[in-house]
C-alpha atoms as a PDB file:
ATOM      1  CA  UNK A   1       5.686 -11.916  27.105  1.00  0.00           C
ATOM      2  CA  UNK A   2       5.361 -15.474  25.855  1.00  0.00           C
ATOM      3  CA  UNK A   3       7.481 -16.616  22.510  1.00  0.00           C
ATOM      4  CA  UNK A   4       5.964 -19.166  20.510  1.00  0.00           C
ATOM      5  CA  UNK A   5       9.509 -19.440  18.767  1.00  0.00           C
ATOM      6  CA  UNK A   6      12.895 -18.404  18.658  1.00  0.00           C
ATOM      7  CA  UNK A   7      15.459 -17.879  15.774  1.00  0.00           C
ATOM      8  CA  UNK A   8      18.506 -16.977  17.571  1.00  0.00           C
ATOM      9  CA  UNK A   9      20.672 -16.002  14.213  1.00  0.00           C
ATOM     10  CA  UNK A  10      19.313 -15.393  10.926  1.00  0.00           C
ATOM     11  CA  UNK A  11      20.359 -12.911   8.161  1.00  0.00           C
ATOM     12  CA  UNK A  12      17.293 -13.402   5.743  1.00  0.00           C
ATOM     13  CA  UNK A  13      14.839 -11.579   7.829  1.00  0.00           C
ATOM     14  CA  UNK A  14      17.084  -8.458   8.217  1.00  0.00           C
ATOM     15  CA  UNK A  15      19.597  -8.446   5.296  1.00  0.00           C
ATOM     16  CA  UNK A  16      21.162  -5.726   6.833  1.00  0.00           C
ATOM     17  CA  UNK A  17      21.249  -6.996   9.585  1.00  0.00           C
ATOM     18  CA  UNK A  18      23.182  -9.358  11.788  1.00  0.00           C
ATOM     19  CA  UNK A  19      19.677 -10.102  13.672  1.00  0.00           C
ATOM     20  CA  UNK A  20      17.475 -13.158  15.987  1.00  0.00           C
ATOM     21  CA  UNK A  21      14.171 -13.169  14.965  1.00  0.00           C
ATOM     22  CA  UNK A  22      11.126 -13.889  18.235  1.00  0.00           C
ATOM     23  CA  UNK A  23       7.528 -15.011  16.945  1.00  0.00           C
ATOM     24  CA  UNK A  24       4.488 -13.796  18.445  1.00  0.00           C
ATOM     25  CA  UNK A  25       1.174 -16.318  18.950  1.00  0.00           C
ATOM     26  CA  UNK A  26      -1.585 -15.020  17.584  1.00  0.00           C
ATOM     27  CA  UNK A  27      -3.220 -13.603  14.403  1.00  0.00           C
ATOM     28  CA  UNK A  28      -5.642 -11.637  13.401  1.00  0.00           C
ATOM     29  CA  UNK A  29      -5.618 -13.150   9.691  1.00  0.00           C
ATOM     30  CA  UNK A  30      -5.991 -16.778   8.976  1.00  0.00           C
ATOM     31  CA  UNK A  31      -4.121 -16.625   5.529  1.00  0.00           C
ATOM     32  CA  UNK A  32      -4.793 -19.894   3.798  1.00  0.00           C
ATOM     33  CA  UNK A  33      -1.012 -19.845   2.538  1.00  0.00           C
ATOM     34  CA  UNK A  34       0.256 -18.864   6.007  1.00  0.00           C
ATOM     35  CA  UNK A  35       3.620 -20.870   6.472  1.00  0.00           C
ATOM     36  CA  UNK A  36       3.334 -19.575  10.048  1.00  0.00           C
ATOM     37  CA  UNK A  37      -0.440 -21.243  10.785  1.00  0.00           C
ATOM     38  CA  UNK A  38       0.567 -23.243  13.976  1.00  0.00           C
ATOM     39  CA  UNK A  39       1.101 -19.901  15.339  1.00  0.00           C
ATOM     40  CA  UNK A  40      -2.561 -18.292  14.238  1.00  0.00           C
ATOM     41  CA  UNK A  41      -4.535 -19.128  17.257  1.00  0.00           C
ATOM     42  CA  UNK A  42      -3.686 -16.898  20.481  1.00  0.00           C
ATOM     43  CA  UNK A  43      -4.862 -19.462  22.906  1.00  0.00           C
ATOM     44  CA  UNK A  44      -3.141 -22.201  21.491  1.00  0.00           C
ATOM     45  CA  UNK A  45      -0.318 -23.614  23.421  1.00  0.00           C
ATOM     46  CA  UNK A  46       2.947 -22.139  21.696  1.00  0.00           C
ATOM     47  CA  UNK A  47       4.756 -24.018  19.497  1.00  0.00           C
ATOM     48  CA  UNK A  48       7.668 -23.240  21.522  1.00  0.00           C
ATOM     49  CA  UNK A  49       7.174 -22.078  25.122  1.00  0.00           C
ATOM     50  CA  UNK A  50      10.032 -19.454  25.811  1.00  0.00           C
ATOM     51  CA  UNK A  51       9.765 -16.815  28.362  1.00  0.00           C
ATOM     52  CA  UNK A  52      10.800 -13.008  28.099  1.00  0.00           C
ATOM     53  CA  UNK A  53      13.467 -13.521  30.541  1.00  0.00           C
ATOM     54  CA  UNK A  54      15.428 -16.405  28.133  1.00  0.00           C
ATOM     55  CA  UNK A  55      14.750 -14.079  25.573  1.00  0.00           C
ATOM     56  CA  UNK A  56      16.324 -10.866  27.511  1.00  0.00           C
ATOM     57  CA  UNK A  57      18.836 -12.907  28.740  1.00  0.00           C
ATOM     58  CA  UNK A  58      20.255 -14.233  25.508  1.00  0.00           C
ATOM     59  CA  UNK A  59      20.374 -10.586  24.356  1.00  0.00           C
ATOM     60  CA  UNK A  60      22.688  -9.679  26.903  1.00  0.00           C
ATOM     61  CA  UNK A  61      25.300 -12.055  26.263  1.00  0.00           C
ATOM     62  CA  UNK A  62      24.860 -10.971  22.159  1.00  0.00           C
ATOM     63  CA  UNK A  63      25.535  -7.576  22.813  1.00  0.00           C
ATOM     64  CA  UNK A  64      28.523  -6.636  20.046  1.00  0.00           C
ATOM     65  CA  UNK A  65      27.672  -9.800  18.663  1.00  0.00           C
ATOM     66  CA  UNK A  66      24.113  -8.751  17.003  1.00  0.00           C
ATOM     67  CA  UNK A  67      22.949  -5.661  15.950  1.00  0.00           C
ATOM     68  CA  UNK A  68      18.808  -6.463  15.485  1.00  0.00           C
ATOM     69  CA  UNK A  69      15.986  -8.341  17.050  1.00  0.00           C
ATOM     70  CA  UNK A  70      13.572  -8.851  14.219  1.00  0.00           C
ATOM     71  CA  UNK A  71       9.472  -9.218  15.511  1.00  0.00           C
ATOM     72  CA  UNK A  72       7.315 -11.160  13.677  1.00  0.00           C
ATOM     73  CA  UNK A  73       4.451 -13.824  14.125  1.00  0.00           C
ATOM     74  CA  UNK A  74       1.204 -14.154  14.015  1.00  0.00           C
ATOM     75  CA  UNK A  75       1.080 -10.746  14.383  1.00  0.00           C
ATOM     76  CA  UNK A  76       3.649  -8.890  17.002  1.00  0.00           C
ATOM     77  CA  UNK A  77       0.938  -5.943  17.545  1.00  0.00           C
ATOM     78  CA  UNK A  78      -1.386  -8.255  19.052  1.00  0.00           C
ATOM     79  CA  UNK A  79       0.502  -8.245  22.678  1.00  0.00           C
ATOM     80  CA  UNK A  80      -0.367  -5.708  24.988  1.00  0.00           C
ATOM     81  CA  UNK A  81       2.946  -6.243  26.322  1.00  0.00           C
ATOM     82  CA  UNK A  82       4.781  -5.375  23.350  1.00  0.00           C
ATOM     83  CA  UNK A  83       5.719  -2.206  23.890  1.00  0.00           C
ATOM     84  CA  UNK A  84       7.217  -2.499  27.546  1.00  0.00           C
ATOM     85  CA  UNK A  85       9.326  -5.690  25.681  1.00  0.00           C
ATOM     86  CA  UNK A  86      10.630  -3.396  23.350  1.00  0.00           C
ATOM     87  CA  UNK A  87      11.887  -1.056  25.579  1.00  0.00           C
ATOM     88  CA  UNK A  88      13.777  -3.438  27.301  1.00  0.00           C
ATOM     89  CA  UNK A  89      15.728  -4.328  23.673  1.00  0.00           C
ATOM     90  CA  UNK A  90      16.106  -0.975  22.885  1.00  0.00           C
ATOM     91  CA  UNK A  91      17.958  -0.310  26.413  1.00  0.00           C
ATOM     92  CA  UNK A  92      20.316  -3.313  25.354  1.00  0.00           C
ATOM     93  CA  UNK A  93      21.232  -0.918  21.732  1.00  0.00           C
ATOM     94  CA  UNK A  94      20.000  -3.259  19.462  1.00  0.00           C
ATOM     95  CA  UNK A  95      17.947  -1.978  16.245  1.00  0.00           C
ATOM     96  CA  UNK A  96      14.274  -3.741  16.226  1.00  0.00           C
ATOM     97  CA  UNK A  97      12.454  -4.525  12.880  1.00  0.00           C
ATOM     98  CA  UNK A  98       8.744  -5.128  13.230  1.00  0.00           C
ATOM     99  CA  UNK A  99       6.915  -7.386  10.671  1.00  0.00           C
ATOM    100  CA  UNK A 100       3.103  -6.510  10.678  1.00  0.00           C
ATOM    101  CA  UNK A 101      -0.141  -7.332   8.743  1.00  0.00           C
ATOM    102  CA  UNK A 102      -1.241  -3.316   9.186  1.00  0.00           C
ATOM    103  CA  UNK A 103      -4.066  -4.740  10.958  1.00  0.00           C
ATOM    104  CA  UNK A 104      -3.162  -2.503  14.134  1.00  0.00           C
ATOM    105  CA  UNK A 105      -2.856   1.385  12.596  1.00  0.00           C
ATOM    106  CA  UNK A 106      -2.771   3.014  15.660  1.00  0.00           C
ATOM    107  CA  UNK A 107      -0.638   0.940  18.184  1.00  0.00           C
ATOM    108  CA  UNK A 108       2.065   0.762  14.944  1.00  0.00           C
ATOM    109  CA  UNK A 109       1.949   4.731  15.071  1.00  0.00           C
ATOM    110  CA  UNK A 110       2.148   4.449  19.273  1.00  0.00           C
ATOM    111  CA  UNK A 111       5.104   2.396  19.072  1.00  0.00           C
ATOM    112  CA  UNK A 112       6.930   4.077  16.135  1.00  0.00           C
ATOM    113  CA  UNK A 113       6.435   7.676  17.927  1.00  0.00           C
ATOM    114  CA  UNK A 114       7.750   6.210  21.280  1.00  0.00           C
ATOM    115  CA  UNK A 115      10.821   5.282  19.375  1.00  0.00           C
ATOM    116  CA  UNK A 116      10.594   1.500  19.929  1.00  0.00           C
ATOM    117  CA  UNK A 117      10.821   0.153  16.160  1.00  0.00           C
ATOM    118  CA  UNK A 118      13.575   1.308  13.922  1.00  0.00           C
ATOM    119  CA  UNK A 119      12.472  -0.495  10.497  1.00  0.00           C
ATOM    120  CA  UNK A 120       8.908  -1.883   9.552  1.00  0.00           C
ATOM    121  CA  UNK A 121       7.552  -4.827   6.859  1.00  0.00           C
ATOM    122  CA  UNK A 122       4.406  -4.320   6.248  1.00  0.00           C
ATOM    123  CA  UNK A 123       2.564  -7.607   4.225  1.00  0.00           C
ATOM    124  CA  UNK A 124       0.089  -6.350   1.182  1.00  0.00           C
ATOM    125  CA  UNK A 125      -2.006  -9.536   1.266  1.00  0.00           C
ATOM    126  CA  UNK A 126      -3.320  -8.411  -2.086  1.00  0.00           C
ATOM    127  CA  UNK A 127      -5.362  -5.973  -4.145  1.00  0.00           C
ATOM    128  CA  UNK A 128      -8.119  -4.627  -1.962  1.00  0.00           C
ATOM    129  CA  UNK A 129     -10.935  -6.663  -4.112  1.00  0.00           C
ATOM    130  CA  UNK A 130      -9.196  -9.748  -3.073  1.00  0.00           C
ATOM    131  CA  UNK A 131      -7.714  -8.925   0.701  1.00  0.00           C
ATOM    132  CA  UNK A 132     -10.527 -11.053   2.432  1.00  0.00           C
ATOM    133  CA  UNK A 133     -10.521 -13.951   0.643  1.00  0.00           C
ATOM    134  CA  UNK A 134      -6.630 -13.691   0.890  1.00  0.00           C
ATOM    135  CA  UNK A 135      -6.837 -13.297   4.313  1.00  0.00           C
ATOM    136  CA  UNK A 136      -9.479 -15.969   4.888  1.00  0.00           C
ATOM    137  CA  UNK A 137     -11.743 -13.462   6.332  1.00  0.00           C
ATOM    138  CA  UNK A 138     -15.705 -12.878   5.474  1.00  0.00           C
ATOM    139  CA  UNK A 139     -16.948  -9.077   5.537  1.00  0.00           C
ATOM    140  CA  UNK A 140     -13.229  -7.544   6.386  1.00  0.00           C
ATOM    141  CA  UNK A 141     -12.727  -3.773   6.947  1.00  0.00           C
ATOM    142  CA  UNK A 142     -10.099  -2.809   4.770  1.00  0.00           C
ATOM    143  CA  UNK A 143      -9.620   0.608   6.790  1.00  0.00           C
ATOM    144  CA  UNK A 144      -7.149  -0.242   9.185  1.00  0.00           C
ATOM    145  CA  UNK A 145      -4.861  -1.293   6.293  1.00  0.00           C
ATOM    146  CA  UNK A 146      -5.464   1.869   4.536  1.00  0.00           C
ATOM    147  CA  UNK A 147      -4.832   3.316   7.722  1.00  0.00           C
ATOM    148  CA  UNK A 148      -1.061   2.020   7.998  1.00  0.00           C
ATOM    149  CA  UNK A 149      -0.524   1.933   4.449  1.00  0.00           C
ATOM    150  CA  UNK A 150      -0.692   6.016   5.015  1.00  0.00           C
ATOM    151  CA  UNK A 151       1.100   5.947   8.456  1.00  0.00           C
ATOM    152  CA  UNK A 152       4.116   4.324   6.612  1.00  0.00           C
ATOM    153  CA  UNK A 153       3.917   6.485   3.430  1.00  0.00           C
ATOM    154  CA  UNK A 154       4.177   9.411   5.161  1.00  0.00           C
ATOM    155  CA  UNK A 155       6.414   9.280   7.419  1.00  0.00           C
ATOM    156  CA  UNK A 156       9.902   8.812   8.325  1.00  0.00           C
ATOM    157  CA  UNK A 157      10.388   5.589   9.404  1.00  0.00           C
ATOM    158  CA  UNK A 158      12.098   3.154   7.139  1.00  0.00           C
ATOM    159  CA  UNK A 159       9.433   0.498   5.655  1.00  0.00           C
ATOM    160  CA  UNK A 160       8.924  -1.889   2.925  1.00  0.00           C
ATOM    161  CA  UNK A 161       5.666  -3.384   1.773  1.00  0.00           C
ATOM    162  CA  UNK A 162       5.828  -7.174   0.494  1.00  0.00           C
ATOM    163  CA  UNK A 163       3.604  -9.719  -1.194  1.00  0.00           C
ATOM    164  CA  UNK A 164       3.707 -13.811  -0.596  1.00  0.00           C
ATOM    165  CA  UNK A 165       2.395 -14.902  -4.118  1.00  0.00           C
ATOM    166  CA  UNK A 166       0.349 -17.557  -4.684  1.00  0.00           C
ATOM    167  CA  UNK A 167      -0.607 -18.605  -8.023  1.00  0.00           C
ATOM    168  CA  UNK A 168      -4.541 -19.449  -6.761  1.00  0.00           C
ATOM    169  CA  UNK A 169      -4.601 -16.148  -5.010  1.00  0.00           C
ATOM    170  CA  UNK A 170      -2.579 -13.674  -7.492  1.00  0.00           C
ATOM    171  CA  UNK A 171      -2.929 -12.698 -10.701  1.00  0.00           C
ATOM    172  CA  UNK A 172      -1.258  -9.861 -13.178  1.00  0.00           C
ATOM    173  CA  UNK A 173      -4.483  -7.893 -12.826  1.00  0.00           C
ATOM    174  CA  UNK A 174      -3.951  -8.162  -9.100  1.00  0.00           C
ATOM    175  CA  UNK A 175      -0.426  -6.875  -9.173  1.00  0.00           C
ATOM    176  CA  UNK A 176      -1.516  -4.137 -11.126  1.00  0.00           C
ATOM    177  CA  UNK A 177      -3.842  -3.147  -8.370  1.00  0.00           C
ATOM    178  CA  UNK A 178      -1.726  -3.542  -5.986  1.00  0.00           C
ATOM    179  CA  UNK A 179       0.854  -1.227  -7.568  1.00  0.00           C
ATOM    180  CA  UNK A 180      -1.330   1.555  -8.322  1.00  0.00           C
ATOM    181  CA  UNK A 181      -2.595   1.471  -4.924  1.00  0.00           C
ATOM    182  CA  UNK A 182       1.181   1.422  -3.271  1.00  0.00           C
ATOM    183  CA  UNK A 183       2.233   4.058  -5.772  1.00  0.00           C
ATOM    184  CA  UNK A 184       4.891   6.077  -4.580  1.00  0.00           C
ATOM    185  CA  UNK A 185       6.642   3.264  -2.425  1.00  0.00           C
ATOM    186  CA  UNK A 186      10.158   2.858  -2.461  1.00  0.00           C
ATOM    187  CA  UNK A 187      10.826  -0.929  -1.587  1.00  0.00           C
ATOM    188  CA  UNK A 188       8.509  -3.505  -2.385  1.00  0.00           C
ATOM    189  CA  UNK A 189       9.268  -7.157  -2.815  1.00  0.00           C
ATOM    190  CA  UNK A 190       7.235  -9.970  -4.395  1.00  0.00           C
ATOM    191  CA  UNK A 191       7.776 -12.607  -2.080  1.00  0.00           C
ATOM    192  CA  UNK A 192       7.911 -16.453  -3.490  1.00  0.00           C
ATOM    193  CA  UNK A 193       5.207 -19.274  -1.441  1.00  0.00           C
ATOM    194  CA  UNK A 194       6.643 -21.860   0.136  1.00  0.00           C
ATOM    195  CA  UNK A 195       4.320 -25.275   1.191  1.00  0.00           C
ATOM    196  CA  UNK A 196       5.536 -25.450   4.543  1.00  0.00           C
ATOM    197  CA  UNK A 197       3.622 -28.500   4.907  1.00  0.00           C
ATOM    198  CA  UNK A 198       1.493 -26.881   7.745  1.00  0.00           C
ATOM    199  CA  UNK A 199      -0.684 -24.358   5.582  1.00  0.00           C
ATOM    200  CA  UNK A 200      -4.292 -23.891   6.439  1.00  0.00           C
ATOM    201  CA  UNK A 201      -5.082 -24.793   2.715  1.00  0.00           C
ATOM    202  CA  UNK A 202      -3.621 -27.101   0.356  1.00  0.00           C
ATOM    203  CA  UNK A 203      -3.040 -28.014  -2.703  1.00  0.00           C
ATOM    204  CA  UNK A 204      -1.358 -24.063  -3.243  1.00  0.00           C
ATOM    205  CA  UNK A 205       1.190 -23.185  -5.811  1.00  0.00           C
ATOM    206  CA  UNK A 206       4.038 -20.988  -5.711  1.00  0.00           C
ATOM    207  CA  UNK A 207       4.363 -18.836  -9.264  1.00  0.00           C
ATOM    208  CA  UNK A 208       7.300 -19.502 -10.859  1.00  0.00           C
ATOM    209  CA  UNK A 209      10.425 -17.130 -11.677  1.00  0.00           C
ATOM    210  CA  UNK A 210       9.234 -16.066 -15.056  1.00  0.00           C
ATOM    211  CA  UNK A 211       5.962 -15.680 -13.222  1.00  0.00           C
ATOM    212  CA  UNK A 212       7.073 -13.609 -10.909  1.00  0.00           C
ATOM    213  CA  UNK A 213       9.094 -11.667 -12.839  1.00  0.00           C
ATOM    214  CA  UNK A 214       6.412 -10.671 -15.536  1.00  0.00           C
ATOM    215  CA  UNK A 215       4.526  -9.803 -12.220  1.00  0.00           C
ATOM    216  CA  UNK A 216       7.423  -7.304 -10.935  1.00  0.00           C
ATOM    217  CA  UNK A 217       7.422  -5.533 -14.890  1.00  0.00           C
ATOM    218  CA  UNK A 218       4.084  -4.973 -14.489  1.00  0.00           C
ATOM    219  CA  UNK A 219       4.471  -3.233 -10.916  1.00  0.00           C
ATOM    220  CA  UNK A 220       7.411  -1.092 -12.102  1.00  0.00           C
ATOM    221  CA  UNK A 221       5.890   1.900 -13.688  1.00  0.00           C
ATOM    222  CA  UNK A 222       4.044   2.623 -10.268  1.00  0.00           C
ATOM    223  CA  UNK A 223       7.066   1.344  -8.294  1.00  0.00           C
ATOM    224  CA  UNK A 224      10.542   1.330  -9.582  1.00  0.00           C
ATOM    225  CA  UNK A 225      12.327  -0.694  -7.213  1.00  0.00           C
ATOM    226  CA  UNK A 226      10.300  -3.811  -6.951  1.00  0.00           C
ATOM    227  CA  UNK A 227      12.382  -7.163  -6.089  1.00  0.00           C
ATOM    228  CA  UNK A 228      11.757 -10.195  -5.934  1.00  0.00           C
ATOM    229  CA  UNK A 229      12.592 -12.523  -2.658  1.00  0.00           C
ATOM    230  CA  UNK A 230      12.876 -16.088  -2.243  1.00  0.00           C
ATOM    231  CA  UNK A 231      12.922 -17.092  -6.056  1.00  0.00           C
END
């Protein structure tokens, strides 16, 4: 595998976690608010070029040091080569979290069964009225989300769902929505937007605290334990 990018110690991805954090090219989404959108196209050159080796090699020398290599993008399920990557991590003992958009149902059950992911975030673009504008998609198929929405619901594997909330995107009729559909959850987090300065759209608006916080009430009698990050 290719990395488009390379966070070598981070604790905000993985609170848990003493982690790094790799980024995938490639998306299947083209999220207007994406903070990530340099990384969107699959054929673009990375932002960063860094080979699986570096990566592999880096890991070695952090053994004892960290305890989790965090996946994100674009969108980690993407890569073929995923899997054979992630046994290679595993067989160094580190933990592996896996951020996806859902898009991929079956190869996140595939690499969950094999044992090759040990915690999951799952992003709820929004309320499944809204997901394709959200997502910047015409004419989406909301199955596959549906799909992993169910995959992580019932089963063992320790998830969360989360929301980036953008006041142009999200309203309290929307996080309603969202809430009944996700009811039964355990950990859900309302996620603030941040302008990156490199977002497909702009002119966007993060909701502020009170905001979000009015949003979170509203969530609560369908999901006790929502949070709110990056507020």
């Amino acid at each position: 595998m290719i990395f488009a990018g390379f966070q070598k110690l981070t604790l905000l991805d993985d609170p848990t976690h003493v982690s790094c954090t790799l980024f995938t090219q490639g998306c299947t989404f083209k999220c207007p608010f994406c903070h990530n959108s340099e990384l969107i196209d699959i054929n673009a050159a990375p932002f960063e070029h860094i080979e699986e080796d570096e990566v592999l090699s880096f890991l070695k020398k952090r053994q004892g040091i960290l305890d989790s290599v965090s996946i994100t993008g674009g969108e980690p399920l993407m890569q073929t080569e995923l899997p054979a990557f992630l046994r290679k991590v595993k067989d160094l003992g580190f933990d592996i979290k896996l951020d996806t958009n859902g898009h991929f149902p079956e190869r996140l059950r595939e690499t969950a069964e094999a044992g090759l992911i040990d915690r999951v975030a799952m992003d709820i673009k929004n309320c499944p009225g809204k997901y394709a504008e959200t997502i910047g998609l015409e004419n989406f198929d909301l199955e596959p989300i549906k799909q992993s929405i169910a995959f992580l619901k019932g089963g063992s594997l320790p998830f969360e769902f989360r929301t980036t909330v953008v006041r142009e995107f999200h309203t309290a009729e929307d996080m309603k929505e969202i809430a009944q559909w996700l009811e039964g959850t355990e950990n859900y987090f309302l996620q603030g937007f941040v302008d990156s300065g490199n977002v497909l759209k702009s002119g966007l608006h993060a909701v502020s605290k009170e905001g979000m916080d009015r949003f979170a009430e509203i969530m609560r009698p369908y999901i006790p334990k929502v949070a709110l990050r990056g507020v």
